[in-house]
PDB file of N, CA and C in Angstrom:
ATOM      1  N   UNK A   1      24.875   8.035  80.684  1.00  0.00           N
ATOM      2  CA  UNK A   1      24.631   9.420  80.414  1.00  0.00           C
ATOM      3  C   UNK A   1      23.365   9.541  79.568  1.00  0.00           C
ATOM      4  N   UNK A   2      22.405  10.577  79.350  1.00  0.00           N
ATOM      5  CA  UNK A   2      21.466  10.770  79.408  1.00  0.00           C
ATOM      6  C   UNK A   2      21.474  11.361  77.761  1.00  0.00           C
ATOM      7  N   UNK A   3      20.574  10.606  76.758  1.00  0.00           N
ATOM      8  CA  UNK A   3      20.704  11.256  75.870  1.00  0.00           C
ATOM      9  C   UNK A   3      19.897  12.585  75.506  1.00  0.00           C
ATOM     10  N   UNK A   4      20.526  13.559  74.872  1.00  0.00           N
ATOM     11  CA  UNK A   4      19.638  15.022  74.812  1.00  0.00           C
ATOM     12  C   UNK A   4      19.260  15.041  73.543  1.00  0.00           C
ATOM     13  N   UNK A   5      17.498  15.884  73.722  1.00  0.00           N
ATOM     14  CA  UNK A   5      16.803  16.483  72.742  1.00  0.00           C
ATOM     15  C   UNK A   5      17.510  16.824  71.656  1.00  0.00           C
ATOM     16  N   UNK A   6      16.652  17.425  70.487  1.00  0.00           N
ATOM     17  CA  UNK A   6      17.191  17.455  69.303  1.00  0.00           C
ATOM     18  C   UNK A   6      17.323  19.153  69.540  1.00  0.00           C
ATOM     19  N   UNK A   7      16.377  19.832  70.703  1.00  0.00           N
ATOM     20  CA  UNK A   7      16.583  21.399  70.567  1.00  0.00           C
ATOM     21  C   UNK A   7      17.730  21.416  71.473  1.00  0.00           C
ATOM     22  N   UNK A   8      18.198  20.626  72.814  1.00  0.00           N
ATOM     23  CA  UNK A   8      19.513  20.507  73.669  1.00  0.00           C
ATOM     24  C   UNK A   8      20.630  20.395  72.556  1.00  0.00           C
ATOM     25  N   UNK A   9      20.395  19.699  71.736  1.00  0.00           N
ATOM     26  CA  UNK A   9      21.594  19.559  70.849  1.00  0.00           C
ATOM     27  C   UNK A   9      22.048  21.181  70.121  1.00  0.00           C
ATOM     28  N   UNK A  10      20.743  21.189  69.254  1.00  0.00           N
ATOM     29  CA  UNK A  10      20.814  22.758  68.566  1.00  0.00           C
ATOM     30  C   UNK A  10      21.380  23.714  69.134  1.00  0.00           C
ATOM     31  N   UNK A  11      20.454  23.947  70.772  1.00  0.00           N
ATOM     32  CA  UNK A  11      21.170  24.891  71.159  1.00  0.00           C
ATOM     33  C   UNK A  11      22.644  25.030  71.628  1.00  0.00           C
ATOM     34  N   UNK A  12      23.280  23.555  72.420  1.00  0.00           N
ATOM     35  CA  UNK A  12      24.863  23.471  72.664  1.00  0.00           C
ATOM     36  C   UNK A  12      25.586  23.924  71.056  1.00  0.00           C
ATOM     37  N   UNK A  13      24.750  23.482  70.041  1.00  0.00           N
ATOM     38  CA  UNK A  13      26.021  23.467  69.213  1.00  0.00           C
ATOM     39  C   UNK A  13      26.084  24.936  68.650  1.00  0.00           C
ATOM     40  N   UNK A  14      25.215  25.761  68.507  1.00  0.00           N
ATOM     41  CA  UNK A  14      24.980  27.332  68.523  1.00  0.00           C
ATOM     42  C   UNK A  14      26.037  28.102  69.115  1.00  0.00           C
ATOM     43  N   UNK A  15      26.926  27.459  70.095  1.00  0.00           N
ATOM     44  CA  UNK A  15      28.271  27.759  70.361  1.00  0.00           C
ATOM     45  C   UNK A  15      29.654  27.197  70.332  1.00  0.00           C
ATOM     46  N   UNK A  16      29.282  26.228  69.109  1.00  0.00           N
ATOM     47  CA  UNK A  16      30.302  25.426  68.641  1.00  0.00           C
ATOM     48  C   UNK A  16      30.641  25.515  67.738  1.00  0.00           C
ATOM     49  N   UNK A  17      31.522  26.588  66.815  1.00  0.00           N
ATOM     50  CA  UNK A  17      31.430  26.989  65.618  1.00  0.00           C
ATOM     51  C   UNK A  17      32.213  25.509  65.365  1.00  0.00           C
ATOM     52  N   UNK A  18      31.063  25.395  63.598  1.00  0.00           N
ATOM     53  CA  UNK A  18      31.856  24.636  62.543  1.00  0.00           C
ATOM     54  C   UNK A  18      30.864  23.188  62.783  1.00  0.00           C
ATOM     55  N   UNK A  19      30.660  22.768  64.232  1.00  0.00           N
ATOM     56  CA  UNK A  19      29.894  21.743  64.094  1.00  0.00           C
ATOM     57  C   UNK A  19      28.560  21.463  63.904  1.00  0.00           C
ATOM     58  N   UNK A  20      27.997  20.259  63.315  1.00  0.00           N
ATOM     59  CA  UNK A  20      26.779  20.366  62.229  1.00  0.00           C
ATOM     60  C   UNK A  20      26.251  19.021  63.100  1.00  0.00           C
ATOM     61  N   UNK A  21      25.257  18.834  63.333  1.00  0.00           N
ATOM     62  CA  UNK A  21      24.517  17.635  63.969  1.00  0.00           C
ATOM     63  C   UNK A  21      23.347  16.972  62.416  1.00  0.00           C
ATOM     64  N   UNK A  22      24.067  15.940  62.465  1.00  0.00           N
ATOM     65  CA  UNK A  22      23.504  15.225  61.152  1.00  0.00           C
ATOM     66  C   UNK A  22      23.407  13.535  61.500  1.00  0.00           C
ATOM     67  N   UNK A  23      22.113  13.109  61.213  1.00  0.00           N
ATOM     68  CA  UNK A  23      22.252  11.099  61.213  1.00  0.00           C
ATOM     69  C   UNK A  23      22.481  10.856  62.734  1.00  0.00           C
ATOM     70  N   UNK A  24      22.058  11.464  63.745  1.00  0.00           N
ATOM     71  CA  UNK A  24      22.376  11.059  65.190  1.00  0.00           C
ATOM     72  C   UNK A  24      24.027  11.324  65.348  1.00  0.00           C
ATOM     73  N   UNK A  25      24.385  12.120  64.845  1.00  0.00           N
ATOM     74  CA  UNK A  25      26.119  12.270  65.121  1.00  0.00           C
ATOM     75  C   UNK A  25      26.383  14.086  64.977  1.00  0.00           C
ATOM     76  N   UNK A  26      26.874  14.445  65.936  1.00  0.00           N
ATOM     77  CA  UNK A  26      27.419  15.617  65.567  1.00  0.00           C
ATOM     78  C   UNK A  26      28.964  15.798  64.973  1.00  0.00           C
ATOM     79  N   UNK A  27      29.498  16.695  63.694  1.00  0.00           N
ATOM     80  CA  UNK A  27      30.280  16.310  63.189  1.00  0.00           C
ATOM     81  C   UNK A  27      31.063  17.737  62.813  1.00  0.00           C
ATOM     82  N   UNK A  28      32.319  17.401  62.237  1.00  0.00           N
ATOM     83  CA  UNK A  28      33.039  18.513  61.957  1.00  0.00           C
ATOM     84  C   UNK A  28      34.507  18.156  60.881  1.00  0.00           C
ATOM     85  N   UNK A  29      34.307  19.483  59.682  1.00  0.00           N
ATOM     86  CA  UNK A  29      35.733  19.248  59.111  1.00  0.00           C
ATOM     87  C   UNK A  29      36.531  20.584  59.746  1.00  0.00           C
ATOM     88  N   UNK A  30      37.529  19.972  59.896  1.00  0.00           N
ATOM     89  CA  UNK A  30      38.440  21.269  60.322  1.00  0.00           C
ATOM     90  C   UNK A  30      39.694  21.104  59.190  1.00  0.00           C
ATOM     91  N   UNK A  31      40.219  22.180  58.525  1.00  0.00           N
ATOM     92  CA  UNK A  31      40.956  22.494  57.991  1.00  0.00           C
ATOM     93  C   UNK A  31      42.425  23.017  58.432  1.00  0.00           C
ATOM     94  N   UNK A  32      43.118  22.268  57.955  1.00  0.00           N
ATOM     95  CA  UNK A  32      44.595  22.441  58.311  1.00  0.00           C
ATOM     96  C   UNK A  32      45.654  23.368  57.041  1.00  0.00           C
ATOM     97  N   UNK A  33      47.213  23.719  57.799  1.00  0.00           N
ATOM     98  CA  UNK A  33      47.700  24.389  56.677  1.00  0.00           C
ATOM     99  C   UNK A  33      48.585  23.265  55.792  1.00  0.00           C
ATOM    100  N   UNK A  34      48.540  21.735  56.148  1.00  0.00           N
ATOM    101  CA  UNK A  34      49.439  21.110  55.693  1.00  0.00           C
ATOM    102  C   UNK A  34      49.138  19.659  56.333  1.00  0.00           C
ATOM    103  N   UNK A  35      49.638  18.440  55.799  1.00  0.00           N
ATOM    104  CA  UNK A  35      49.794  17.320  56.288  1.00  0.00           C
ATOM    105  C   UNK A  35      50.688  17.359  57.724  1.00  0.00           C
ATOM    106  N   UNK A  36      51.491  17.882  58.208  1.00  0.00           N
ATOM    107  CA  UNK A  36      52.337  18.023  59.659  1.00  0.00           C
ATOM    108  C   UNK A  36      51.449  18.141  60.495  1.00  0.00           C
ATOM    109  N   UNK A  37      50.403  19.544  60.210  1.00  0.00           N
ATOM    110  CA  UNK A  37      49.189  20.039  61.140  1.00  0.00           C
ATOM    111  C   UNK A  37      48.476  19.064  61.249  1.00  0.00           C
ATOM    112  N   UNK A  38      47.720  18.166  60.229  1.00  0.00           N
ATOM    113  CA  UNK A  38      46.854  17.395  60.272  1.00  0.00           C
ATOM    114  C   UNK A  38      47.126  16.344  61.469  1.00  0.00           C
ATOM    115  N   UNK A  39      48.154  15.830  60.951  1.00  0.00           N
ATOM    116  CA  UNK A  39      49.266  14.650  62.396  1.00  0.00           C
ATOM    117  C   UNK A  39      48.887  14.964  63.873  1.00  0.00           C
ATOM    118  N   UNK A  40      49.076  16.433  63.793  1.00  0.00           N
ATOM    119  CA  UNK A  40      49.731  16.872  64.708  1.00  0.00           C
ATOM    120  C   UNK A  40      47.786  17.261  65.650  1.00  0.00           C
ATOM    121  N   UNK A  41      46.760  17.357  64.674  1.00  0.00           N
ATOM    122  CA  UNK A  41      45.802  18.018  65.466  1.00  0.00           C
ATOM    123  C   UNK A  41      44.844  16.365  65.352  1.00  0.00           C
ATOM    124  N   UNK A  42      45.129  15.411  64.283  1.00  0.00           N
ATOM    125  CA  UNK A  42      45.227  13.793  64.760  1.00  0.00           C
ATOM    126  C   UNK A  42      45.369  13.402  66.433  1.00  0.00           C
ATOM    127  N   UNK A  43      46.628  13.697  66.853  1.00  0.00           N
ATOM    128  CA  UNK A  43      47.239  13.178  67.706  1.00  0.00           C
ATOM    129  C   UNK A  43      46.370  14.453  69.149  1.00  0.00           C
ATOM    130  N   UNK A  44      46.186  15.474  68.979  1.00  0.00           N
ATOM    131  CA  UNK A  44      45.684  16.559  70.120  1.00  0.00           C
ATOM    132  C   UNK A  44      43.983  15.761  70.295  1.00  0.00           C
ATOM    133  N   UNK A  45      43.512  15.293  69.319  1.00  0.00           N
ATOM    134  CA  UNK A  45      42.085  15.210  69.703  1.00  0.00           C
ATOM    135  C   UNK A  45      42.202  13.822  70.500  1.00  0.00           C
ATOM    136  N   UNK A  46      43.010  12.603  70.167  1.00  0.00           N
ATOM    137  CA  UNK A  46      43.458  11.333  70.548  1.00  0.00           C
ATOM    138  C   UNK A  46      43.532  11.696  72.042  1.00  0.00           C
ATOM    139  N   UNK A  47      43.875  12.649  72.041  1.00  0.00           N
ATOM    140  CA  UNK A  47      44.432  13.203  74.147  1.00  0.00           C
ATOM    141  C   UNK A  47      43.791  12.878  74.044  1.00  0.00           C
ATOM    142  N   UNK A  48      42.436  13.957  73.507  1.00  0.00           N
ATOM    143  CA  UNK A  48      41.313  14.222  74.478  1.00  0.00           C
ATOM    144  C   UNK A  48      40.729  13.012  74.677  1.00  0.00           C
ATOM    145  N   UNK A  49      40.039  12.072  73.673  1.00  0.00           N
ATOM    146  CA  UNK A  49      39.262  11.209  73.502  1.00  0.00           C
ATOM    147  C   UNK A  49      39.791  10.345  74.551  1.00  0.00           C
ATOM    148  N   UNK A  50      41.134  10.105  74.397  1.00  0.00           N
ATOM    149  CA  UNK A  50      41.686   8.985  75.855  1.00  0.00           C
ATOM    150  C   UNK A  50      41.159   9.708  77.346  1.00  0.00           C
ATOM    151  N   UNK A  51      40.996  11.266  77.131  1.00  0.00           N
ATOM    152  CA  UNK A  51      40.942  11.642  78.524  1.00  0.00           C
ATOM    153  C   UNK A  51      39.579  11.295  79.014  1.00  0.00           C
ATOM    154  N   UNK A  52      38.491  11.566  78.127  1.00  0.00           N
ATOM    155  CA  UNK A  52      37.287  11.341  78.375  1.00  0.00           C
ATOM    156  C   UNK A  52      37.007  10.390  78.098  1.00  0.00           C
ATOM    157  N   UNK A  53      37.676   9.127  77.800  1.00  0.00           N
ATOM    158  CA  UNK A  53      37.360   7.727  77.345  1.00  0.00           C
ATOM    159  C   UNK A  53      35.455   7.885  76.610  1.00  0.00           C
ATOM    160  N   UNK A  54      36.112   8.537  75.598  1.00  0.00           N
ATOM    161  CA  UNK A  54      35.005   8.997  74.800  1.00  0.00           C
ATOM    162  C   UNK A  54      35.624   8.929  73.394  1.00  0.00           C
ATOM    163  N   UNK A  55      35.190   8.199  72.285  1.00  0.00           N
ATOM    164  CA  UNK A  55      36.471   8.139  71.023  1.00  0.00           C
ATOM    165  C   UNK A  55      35.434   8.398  70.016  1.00  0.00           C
ATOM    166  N   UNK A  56      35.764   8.893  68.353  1.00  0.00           N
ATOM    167  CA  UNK A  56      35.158   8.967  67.643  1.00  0.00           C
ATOM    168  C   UNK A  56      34.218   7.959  67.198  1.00  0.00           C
ATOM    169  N   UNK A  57      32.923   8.382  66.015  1.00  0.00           N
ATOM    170  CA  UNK A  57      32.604   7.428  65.396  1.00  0.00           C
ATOM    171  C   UNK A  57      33.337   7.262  64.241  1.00  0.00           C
ATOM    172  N   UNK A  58      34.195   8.319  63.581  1.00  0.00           N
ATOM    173  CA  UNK A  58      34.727   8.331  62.545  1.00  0.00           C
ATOM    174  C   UNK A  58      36.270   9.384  62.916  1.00  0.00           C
ATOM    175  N   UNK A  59      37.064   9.517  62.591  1.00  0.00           N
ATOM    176  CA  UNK A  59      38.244  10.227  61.956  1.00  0.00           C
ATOM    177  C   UNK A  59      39.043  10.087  60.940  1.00  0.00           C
ATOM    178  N   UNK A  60      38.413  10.896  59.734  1.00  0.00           N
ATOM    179  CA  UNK A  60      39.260  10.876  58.256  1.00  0.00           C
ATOM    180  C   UNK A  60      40.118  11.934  58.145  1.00  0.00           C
ATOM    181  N   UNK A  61      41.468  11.344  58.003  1.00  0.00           N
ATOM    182  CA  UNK A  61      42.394  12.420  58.088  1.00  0.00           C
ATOM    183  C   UNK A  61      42.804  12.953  56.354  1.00  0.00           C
ATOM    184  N   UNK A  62      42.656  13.750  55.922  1.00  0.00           N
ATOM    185  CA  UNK A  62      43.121  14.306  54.891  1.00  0.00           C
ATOM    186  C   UNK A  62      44.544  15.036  54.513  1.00  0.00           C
ATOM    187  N   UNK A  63      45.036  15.213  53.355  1.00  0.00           N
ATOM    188  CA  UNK A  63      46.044  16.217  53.475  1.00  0.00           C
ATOM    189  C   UNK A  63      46.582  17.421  54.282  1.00  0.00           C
ATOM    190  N   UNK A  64      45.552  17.529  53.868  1.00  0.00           N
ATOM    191  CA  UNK A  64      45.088  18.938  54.904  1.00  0.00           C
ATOM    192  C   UNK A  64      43.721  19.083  55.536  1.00  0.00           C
ATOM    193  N   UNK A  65      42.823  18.388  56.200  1.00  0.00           N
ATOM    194  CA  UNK A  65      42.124  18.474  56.936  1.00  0.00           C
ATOM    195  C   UNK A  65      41.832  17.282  57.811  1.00  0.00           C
ATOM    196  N   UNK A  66      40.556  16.855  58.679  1.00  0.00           N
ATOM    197  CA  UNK A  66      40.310  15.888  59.485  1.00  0.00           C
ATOM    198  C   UNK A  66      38.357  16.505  59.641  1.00  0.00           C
ATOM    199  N   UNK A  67      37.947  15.590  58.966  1.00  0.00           N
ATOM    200  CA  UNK A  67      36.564  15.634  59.697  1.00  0.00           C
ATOM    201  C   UNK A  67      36.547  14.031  60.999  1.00  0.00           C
ATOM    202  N   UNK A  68      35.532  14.215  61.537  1.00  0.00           N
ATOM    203  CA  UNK A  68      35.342  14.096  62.898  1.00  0.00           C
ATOM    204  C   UNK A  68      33.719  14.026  63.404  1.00  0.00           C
ATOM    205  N   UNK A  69      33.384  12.707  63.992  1.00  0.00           N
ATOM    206  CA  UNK A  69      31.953  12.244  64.133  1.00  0.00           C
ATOM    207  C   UNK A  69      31.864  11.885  65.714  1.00  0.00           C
ATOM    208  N   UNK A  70      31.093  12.143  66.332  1.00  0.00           N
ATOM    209  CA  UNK A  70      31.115  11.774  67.727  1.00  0.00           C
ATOM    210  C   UNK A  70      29.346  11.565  67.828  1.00  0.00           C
ATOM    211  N   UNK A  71      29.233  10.330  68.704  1.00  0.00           N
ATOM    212  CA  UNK A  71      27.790  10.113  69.223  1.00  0.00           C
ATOM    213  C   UNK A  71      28.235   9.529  70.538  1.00  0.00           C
ATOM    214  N   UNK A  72      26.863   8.823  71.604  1.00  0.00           N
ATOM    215  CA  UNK A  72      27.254   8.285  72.469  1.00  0.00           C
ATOM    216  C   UNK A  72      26.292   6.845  72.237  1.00  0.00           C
ATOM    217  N   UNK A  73      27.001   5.466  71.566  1.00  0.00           N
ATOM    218  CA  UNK A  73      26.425   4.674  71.166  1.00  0.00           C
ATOM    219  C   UNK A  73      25.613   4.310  72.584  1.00  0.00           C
ATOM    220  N   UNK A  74      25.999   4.021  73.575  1.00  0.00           N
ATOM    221  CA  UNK A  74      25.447   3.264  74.613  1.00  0.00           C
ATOM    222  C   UNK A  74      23.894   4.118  75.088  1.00  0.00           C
ATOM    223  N   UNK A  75      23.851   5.670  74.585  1.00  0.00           N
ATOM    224  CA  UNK A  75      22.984   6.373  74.977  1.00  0.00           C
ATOM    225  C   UNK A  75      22.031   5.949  74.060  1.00  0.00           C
ATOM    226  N   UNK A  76      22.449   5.709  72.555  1.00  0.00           N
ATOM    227  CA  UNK A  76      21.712   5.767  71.411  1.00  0.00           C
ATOM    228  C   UNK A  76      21.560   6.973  70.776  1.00  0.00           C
ATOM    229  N   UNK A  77      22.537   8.330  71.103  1.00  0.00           N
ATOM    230  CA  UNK A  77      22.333   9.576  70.403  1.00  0.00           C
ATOM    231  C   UNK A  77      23.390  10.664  71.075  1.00  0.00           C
ATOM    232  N   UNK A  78      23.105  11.526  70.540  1.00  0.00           N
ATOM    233  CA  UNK A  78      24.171  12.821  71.051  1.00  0.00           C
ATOM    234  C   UNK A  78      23.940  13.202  73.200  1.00  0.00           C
ATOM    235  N   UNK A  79      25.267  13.213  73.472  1.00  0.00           N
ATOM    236  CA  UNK A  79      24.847  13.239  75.188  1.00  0.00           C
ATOM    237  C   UNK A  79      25.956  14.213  75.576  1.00  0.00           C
ATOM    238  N   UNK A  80      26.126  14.652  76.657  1.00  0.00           N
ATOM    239  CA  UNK A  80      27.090  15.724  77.235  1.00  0.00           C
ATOM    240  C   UNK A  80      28.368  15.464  76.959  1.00  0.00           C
ATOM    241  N   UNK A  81      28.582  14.101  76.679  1.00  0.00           N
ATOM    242  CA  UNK A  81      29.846  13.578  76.505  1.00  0.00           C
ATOM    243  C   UNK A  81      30.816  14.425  75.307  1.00  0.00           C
ATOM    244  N   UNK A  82      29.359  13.993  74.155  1.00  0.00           N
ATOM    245  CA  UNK A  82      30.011  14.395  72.531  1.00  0.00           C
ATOM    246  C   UNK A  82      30.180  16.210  72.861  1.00  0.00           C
ATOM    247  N   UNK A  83      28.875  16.667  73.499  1.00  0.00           N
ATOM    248  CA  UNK A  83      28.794  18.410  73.459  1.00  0.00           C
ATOM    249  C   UNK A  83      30.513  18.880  74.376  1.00  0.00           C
ATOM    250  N   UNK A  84      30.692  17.970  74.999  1.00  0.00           N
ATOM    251  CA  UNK A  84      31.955  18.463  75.947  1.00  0.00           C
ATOM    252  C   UNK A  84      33.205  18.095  74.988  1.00  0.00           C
ATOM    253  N   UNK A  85      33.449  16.904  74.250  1.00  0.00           N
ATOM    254  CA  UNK A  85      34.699  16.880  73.799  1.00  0.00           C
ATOM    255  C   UNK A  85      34.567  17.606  72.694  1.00  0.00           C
ATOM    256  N   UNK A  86      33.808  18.081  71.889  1.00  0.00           N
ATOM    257  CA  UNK A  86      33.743  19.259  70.970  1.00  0.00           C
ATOM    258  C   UNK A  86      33.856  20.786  71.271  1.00  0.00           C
ATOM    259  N   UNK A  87      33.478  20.891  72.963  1.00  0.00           N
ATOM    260  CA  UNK A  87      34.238  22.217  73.123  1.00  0.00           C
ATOM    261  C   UNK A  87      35.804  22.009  72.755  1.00  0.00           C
ATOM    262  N   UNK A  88      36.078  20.854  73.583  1.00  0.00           N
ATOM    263  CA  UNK A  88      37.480  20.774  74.386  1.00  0.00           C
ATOM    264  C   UNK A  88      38.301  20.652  72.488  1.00  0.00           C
ATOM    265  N   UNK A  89      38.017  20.101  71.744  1.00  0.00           N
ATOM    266  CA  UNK A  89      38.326  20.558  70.542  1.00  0.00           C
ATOM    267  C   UNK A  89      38.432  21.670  69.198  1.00  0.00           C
ATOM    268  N   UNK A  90      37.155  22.292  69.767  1.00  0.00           N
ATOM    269  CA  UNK A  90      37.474  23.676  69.029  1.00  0.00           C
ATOM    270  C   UNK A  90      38.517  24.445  70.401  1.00  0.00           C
ATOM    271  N   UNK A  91      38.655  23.975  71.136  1.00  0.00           N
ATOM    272  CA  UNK A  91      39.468  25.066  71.848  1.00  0.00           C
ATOM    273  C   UNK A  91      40.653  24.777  71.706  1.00  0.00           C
ATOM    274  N   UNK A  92      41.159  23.970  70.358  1.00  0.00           N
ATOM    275  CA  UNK A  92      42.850  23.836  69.809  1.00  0.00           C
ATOM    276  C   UNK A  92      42.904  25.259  69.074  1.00  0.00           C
ATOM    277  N   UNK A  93      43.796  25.131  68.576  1.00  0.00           N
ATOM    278  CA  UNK A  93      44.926  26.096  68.021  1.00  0.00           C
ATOM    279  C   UNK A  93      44.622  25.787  66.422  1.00  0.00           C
ATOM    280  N   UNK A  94      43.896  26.019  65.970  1.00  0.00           N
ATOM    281  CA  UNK A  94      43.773  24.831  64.104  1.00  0.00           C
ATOM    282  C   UNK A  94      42.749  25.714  63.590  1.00  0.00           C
TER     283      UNK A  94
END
């Protein structure tokens, strides 16, 4: 997969509320109401990542939150891969 510009990036993420493209990684904290949620939105992004055999660079789970790092190492930078499983993640319930 084809890695994209730094303005391809800007502009995908312009409709990605919350996520921040920083260090070759686009990234995100999402805030939860409790440790259960956290588990529970842990385990929803895990789908995804198995679905797109696409997995984080990072997932720190907190009490109540989870930030979240995605690149595409083999590309060497951000690619359709990371811009797609970050829709498919803000489009939880959290």
């Amino acid at each position: 997969m084809e890695k994209l510009k730094k303005v391809q990036i800007t502009k995908s993420l312009k409709n990605l509320a919350g996520w921040k493209y920083k260090d070759g990684s686009i990234r995100k904290t999402i805030n939860t109401p409790g440790f259960p949620q956290t588990l529970g939105l842990a385990t929803a992004i895990g789908v995804f990542c198995q679905q797109y055999d696409h997995h984080p660079d990072y997932m720190t789970l907190k009490y109540s939150s989870i930030e979240i790092s995605f690149s595409t190492h083999s590309a060497g930078g951000i690619t359709l891969k990371d811009i797609n499983i970050a829709k498919e993640i803000n489009s939880l319930n959290f």
